[in-house]
C-alpha atoms as a PDB file:
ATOM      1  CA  UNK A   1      28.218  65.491 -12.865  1.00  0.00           C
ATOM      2  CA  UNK A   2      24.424  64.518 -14.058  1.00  0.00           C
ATOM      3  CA  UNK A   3      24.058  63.522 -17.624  1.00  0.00           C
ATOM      4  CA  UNK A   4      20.674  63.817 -19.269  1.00  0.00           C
ATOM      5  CA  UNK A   5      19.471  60.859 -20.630  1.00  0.00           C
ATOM      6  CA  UNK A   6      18.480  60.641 -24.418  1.00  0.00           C
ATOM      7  CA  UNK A   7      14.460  60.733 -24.266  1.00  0.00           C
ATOM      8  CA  UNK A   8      14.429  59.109 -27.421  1.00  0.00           C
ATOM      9  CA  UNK A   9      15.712  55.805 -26.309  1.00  0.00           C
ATOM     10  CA  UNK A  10      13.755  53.944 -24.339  1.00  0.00           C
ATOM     11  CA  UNK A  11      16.207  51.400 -22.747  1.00  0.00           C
ATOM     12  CA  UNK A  12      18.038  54.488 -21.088  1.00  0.00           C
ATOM     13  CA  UNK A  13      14.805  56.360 -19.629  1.00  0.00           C
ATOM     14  CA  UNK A  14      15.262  54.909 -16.091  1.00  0.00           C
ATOM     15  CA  UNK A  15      18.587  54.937 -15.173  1.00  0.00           C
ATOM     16  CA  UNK A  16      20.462  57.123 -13.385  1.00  0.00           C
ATOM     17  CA  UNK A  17      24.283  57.205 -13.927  1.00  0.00           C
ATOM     18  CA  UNK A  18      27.313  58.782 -11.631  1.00  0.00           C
ATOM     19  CA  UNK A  19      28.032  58.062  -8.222  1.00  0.00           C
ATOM     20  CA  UNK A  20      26.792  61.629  -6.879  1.00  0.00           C
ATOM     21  CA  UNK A  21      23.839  61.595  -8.546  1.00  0.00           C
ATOM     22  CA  UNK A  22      22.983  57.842  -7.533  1.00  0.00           C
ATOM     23  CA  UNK A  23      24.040  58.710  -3.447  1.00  0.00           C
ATOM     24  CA  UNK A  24      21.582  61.424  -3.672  1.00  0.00           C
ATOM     25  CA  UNK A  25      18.761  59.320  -5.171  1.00  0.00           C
ATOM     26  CA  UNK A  26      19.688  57.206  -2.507  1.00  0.00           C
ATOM     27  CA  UNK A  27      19.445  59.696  -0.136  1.00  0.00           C
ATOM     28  CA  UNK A  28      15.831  61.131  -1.354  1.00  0.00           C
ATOM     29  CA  UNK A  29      13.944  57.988  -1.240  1.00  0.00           C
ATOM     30  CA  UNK A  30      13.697  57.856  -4.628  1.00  0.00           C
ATOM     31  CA  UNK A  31      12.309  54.509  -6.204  1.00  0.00           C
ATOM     32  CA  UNK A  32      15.109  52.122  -7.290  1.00  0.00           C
ATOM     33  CA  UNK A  33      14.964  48.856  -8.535  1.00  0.00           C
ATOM     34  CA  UNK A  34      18.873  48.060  -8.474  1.00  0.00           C
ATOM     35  CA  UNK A  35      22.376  49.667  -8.497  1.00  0.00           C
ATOM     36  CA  UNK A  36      25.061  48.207 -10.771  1.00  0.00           C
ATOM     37  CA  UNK A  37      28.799  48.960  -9.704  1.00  0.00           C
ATOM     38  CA  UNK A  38      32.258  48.065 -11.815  1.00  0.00           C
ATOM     39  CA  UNK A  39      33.561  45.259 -10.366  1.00  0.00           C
ATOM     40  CA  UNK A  40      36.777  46.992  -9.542  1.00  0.00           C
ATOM     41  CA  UNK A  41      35.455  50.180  -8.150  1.00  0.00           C
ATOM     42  CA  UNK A  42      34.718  48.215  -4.655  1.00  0.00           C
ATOM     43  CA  UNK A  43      37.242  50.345  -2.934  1.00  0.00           C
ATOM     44  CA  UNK A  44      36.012  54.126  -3.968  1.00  0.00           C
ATOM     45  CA  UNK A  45      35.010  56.284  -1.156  1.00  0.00           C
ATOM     46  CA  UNK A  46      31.509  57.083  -2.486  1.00  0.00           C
ATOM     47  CA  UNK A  47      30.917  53.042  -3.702  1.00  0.00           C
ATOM     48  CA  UNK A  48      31.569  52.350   0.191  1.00  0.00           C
ATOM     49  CA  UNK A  49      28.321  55.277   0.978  1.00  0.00           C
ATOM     50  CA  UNK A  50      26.227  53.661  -2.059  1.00  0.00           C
ATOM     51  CA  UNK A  51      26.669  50.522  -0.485  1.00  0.00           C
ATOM     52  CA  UNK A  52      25.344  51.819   2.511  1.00  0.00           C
ATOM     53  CA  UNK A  53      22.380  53.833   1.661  1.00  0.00           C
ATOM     54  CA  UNK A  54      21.727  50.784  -0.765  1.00  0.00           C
ATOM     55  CA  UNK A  55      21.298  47.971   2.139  1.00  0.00           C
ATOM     56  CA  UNK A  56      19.708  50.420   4.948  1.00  0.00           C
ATOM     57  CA  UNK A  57      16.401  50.054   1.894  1.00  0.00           C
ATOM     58  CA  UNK A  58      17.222  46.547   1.056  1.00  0.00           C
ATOM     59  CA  UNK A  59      18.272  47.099  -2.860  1.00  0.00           C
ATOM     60  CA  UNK A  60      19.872  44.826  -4.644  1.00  0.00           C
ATOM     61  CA  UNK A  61      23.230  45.871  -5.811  1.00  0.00           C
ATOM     62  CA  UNK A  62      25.050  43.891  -8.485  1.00  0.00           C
ATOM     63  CA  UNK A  63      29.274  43.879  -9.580  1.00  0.00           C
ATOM     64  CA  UNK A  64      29.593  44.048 -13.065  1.00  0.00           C
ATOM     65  CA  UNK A  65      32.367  44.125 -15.442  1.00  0.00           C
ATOM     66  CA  UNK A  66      32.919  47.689 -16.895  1.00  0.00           C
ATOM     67  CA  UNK A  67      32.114  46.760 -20.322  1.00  0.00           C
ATOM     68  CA  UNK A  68      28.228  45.510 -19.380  1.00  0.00           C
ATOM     69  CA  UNK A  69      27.774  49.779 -17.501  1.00  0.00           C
ATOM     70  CA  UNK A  70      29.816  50.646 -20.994  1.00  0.00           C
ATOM     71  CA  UNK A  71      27.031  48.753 -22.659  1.00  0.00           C
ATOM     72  CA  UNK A  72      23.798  50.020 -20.576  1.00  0.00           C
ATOM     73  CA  UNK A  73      25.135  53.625 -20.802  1.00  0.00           C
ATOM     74  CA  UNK A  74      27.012  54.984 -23.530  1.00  0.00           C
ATOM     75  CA  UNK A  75      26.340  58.471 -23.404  1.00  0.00           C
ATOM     76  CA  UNK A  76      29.032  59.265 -20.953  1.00  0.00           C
ATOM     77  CA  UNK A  77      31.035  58.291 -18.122  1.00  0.00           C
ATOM     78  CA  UNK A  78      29.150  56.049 -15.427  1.00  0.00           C
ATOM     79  CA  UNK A  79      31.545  56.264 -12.734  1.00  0.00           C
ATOM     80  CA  UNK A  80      30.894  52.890 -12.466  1.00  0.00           C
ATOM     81  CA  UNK A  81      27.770  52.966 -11.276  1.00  0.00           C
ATOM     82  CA  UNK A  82      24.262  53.021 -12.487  1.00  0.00           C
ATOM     83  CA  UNK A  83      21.042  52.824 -11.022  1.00  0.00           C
ATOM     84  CA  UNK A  84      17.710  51.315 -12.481  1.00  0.00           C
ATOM     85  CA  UNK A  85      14.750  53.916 -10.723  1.00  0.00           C
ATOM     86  CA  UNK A  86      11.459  52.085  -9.910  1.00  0.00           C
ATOM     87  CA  UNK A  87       8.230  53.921 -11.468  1.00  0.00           C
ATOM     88  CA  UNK A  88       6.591  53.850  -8.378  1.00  0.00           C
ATOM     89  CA  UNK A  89       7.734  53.429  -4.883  1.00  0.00           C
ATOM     90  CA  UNK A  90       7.411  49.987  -3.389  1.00  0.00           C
ATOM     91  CA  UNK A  91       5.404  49.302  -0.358  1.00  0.00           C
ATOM     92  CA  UNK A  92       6.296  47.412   2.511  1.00  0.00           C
ATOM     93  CA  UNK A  93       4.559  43.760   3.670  1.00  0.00           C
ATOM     94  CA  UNK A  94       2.847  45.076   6.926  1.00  0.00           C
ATOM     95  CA  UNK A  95       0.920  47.818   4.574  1.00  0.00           C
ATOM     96  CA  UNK A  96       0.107  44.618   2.079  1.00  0.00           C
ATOM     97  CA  UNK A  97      -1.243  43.107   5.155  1.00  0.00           C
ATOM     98  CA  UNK A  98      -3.174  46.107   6.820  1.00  0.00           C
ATOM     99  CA  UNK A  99      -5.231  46.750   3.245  1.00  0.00           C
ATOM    100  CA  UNK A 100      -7.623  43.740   3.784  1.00  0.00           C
ATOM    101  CA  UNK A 101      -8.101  44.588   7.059  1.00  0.00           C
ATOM    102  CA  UNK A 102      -9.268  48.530   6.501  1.00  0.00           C
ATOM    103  CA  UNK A 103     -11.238  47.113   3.563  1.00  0.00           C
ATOM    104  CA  UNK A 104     -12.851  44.960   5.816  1.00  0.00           C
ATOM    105  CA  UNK A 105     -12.577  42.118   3.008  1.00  0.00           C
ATOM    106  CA  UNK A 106     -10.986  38.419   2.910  1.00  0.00           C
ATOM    107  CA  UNK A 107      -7.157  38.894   2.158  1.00  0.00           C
ATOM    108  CA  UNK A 108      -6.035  38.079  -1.438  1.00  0.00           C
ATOM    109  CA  UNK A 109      -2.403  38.491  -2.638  1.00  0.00           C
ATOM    110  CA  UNK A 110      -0.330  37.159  -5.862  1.00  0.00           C
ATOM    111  CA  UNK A 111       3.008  36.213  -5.025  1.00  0.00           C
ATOM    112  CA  UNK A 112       5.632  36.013  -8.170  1.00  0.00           C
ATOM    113  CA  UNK A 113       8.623  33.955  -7.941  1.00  0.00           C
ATOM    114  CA  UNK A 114      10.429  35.363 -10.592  1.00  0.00           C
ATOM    115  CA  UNK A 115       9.129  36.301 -13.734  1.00  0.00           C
ATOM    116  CA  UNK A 116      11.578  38.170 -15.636  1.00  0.00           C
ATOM    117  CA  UNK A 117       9.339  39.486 -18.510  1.00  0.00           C
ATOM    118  CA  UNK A 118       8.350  43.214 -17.849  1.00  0.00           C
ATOM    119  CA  UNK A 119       5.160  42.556 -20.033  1.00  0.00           C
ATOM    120  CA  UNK A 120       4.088  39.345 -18.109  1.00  0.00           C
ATOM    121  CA  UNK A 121       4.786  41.417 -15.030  1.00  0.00           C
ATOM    122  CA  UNK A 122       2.523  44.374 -15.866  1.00  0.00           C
ATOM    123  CA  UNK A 123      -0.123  41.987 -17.690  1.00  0.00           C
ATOM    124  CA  UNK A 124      -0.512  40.479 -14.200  1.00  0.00           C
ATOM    125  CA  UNK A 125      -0.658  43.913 -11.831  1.00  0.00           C
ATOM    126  CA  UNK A 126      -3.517  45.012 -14.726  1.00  0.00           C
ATOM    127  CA  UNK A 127      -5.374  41.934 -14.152  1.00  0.00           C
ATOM    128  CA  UNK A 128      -4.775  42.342  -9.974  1.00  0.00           C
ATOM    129  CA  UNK A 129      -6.212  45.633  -9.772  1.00  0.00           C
ATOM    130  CA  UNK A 130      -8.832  44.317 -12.241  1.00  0.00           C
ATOM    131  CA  UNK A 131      -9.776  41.585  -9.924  1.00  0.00           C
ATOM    132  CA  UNK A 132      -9.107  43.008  -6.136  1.00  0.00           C
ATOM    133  CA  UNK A 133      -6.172  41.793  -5.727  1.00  0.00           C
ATOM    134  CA  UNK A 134      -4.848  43.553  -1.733  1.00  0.00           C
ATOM    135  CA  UNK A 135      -0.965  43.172  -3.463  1.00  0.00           C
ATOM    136  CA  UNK A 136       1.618  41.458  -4.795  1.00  0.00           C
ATOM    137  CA  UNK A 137       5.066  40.112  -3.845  1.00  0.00           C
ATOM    138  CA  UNK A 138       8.096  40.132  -6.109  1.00  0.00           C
ATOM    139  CA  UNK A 139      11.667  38.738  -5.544  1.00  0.00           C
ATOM    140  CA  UNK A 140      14.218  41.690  -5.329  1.00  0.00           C
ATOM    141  CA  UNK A 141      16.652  39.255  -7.286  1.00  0.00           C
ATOM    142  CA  UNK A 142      17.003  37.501 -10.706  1.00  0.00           C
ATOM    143  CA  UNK A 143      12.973  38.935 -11.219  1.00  0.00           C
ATOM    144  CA  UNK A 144      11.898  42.508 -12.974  1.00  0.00           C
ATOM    145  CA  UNK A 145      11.258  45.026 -11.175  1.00  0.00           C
ATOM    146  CA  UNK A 146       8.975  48.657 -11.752  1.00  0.00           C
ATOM    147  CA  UNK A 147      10.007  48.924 -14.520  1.00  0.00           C
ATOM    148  CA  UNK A 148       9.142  51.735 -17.202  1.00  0.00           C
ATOM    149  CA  UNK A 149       7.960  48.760 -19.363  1.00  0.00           C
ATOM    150  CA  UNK A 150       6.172  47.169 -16.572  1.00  0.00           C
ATOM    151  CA  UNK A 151       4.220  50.812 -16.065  1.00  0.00           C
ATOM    152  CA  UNK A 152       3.454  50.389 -19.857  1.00  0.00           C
ATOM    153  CA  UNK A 153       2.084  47.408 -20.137  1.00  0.00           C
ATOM    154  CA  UNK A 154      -0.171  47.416 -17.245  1.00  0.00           C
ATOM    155  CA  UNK A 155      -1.989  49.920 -18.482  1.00  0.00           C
ATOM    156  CA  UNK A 156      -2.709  52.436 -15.577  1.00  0.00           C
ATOM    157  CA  UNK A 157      -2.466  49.875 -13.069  1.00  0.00           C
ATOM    158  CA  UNK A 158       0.665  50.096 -11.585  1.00  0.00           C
ATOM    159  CA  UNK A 159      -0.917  53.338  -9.976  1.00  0.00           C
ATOM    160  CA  UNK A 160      -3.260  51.238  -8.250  1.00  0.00           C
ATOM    161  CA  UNK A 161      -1.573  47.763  -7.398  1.00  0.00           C
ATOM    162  CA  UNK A 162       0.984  48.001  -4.128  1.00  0.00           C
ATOM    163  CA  UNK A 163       3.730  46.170  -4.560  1.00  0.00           C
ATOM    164  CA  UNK A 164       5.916  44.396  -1.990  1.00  0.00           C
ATOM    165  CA  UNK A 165       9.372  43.523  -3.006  1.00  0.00           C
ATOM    166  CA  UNK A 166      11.159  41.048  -0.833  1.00  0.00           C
ATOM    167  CA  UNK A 167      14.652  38.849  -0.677  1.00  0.00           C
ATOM    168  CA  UNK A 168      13.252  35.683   0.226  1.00  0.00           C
ATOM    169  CA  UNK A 169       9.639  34.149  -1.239  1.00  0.00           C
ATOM    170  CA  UNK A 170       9.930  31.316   0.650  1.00  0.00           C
ATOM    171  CA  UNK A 171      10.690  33.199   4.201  1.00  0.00           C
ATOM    172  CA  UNK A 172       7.512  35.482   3.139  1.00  0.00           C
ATOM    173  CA  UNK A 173       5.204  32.223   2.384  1.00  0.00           C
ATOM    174  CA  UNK A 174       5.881  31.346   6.342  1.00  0.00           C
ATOM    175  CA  UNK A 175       5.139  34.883   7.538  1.00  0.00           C
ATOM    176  CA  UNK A 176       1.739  35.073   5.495  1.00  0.00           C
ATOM    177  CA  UNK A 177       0.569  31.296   6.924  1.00  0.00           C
ATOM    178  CA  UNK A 178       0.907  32.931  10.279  1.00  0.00           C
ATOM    179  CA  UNK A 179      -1.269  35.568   9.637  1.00  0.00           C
ATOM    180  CA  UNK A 180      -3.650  32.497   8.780  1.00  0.00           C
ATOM    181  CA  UNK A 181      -3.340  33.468   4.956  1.00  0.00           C
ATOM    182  CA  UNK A 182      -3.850  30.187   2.784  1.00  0.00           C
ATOM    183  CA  UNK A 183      -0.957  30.083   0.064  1.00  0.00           C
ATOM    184  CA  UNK A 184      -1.788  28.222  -2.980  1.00  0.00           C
ATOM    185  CA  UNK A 185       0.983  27.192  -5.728  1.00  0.00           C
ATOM    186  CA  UNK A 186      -0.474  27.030  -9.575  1.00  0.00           C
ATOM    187  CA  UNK A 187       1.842  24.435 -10.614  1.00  0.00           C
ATOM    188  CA  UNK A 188       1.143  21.817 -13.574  1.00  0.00           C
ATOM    189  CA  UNK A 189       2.891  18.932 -10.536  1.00  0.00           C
ATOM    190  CA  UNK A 190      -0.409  19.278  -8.933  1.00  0.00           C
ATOM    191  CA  UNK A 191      -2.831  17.126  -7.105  1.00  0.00           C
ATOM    192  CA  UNK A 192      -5.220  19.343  -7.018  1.00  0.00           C
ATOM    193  CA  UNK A 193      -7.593  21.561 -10.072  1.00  0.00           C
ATOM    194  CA  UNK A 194      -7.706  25.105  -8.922  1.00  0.00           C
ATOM    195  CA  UNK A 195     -11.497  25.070  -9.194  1.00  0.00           C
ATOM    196  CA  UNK A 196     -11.254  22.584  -6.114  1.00  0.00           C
ATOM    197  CA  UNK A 197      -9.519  25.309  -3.992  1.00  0.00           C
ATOM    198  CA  UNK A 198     -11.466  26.723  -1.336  1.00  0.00           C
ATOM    199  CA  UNK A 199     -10.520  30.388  -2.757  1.00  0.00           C
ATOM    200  CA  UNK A 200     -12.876  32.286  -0.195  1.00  0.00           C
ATOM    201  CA  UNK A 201     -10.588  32.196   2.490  1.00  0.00           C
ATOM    202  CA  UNK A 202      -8.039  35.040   3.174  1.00  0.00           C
ATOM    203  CA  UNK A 203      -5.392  33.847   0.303  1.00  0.00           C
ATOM    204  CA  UNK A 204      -2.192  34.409  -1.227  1.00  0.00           C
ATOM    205  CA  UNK A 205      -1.898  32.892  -5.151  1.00  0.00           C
ATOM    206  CA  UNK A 206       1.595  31.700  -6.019  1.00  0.00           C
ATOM    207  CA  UNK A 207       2.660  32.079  -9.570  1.00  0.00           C
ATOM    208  CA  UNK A 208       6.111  31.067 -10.789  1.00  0.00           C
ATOM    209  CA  UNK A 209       8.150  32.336 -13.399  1.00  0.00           C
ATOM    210  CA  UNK A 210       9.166  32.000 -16.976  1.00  0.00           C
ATOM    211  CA  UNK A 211      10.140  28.426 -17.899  1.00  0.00           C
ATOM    212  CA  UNK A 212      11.192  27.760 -14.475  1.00  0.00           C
ATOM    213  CA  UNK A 213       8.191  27.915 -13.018  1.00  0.00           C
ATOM    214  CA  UNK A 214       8.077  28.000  -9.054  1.00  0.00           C
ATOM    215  CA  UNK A 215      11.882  27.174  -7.034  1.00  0.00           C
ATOM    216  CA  UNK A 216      11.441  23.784  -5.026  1.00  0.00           C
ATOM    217  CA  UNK A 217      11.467  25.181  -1.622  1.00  0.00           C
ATOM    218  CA  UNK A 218       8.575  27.981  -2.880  1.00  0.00           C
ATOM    219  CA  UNK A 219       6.852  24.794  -3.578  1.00  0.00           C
ATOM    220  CA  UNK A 220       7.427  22.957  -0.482  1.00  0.00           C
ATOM    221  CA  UNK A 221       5.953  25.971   1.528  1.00  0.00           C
ATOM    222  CA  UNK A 222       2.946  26.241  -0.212  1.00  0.00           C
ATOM    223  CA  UNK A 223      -0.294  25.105   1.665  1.00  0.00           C
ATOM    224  CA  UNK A 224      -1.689  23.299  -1.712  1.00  0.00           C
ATOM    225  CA  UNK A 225      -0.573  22.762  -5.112  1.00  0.00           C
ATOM    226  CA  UNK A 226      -3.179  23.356  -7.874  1.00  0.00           C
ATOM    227  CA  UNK A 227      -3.416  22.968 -11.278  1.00  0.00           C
ATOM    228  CA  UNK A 228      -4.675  24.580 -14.603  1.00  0.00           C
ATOM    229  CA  UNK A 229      -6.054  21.434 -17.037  1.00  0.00           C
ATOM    230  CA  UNK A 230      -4.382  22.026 -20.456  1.00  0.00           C
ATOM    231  CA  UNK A 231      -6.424  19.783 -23.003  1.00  0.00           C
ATOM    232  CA  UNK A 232      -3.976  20.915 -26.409  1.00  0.00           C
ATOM    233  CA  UNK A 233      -0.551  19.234 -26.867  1.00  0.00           C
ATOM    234  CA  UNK A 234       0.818  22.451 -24.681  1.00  0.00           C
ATOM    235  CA  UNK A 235       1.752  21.729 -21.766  1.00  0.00           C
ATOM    236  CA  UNK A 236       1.396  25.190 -19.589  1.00  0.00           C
ATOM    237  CA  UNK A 237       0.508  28.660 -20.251  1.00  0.00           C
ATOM    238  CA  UNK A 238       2.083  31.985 -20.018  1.00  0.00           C
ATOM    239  CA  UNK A 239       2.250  33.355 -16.512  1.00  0.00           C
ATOM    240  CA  UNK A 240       0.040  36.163 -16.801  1.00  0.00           C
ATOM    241  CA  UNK A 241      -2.465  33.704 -18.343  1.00  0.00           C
ATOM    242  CA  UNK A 242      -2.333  31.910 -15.911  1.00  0.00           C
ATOM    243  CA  UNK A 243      -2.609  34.502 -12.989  1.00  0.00           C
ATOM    244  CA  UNK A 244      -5.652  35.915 -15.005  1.00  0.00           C
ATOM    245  CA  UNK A 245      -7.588  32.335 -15.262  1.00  0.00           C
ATOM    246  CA  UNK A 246      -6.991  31.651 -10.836  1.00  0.00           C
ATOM    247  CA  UNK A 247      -7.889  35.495  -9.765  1.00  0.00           C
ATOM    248  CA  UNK A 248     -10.796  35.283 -11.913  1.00  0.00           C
ATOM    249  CA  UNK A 249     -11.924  31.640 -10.294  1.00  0.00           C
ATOM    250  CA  UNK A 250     -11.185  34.044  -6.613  1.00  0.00           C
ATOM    251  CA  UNK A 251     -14.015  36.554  -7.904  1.00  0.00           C
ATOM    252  CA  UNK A 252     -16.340  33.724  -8.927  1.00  0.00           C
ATOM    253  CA  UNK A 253     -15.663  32.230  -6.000  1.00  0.00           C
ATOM    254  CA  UNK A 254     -16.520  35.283  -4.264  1.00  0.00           C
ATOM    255  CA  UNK A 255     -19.786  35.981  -5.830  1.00  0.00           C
ATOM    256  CA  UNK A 256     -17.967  38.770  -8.037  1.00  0.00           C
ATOM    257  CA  UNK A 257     -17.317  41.188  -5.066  1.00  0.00           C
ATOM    258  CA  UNK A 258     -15.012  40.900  -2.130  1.00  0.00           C
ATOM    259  CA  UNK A 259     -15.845  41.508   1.677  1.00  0.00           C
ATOM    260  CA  UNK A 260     -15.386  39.726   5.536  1.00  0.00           C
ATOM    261  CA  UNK A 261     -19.057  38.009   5.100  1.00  0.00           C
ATOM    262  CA  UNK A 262     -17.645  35.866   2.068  1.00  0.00           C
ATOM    263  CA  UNK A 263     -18.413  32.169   2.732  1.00  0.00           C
ATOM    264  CA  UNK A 264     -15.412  30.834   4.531  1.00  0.00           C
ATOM    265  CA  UNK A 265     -13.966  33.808   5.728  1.00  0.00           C
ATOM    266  CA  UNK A 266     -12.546  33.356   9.005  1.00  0.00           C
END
């Protein structure tokens, strides 16, 4: 059975509820940011082919207790399980990494280490696509994903922005450095303005999340770590602030324009 979901509420617009109608989302490539299954449903038949379809395309699937799918979908029976859909499909890291190449232009990616905010998350894909931006990275876990809000708030530019989503940030940081992609942290620990990075070269932007900001071992594997001078009594900005202010030092940086003759392009 396939219940139709209220258009009038907003919370309820992307998901998908019932194990049938989940296994064939599964199964048709559709878009999904997560599953959510009832804790005590691990045993079920059709849980055991969810599972499966869910880990062949790497999406996260979370155990819940009954009253939190009770909660995220009252309009019927779940059959304890639910599925989040994506608004747009994600791309994969070798088609991140083949875009500056076509282009013919100095590589430039923002990498998110967990922002949570659906409104910081779409502020920052409008201001990518504003900017150039090749992609950007986002943590499958404990992060948003493509979300309906996300779409929303970026404006338009979620149609235009690929987006990578992977389980490990710091595991990606070491495959970009061996592409010879120089990964630069904007954290307010350090040594370094972010006017005094060499932003010309192929580069990947590292922007942490919410409160948190970055994890220590994202840290650790950045190249540099820059900062943003605050001159108030605040100590940091929002995230999306802050993306905006370092992309738009990359396009002055740049002369306004990307491309492979770019002083110190390699």
């Amino acid at each position: 059975m396939f219940w139709i979901l209220p258009q009038w509420d907003n919370r309820m617009a992307d998901i998908i509820a019932g194990r049938n109608p989940v296994i064939e989302a599964l199964k048709a490539d559709r878009p999904i940011n997560r599953v959510l299954i009832d804790k005590r449903a691990r045993g079920h038949g059709a849980i055991a082919e969810i599972l499966s379809l869910a880990g062949d395309r790497t999406i996260p699937v979370e155990f819940v207790e009954r009253s939190v799918l009770e909660r995220l979908f009252p309009a019927g029976n779940s059959q304890s399980v639910i599925a989040y859909v994506a608004s747009k499909e994600y791309a994969t890291l070798d088609e991140l990494l083949a875009i500056p190449k076509e282009k013919g232009e100095s590589a430039l990616y923002v990498i998110i280490d967990g922002i949570e905010d659906p409104q910081n998350l779409g502020a920052i894909l409008r201001t990518c696509e504003a900017t150039g931006v090749h992609g950007v990275i986002v943590r499958s876990r404990r992060a948003v994903g493509l979300t309906p809000a996300v779409a929303k708030t970026s404006a338009g530019a979620i149609e235009y922005i690929p987006v990578a989503r992977v389980a490990n940030i710091a595991q990606t940081i070491e495959m970009l450095k061996k592409q010879n992609i120089w990964v630069v942290g904007i954290d307010m620990g350090g040594k370094i303005e972010y006017t005094g990075v060499d932003l010309t070269l192929p580069t990947a932007i590292v922007i942490g999340g919410e409160g948190g900001g970055m994890s220590d071992l994202v840290k650790a594997k950045c190249d540099v770590l820059a900062f943003i001078p605050m001159k108030g009594k605040i100590e940091s900005l929002n995230a999306s602030v802050a993306a905006a202010v370092v992309m738009y030092e990359v396009v002055r940086q740049r002369g306004g324009r990307q491309g492979a003759d770019l002083p110190g392009h390699k």
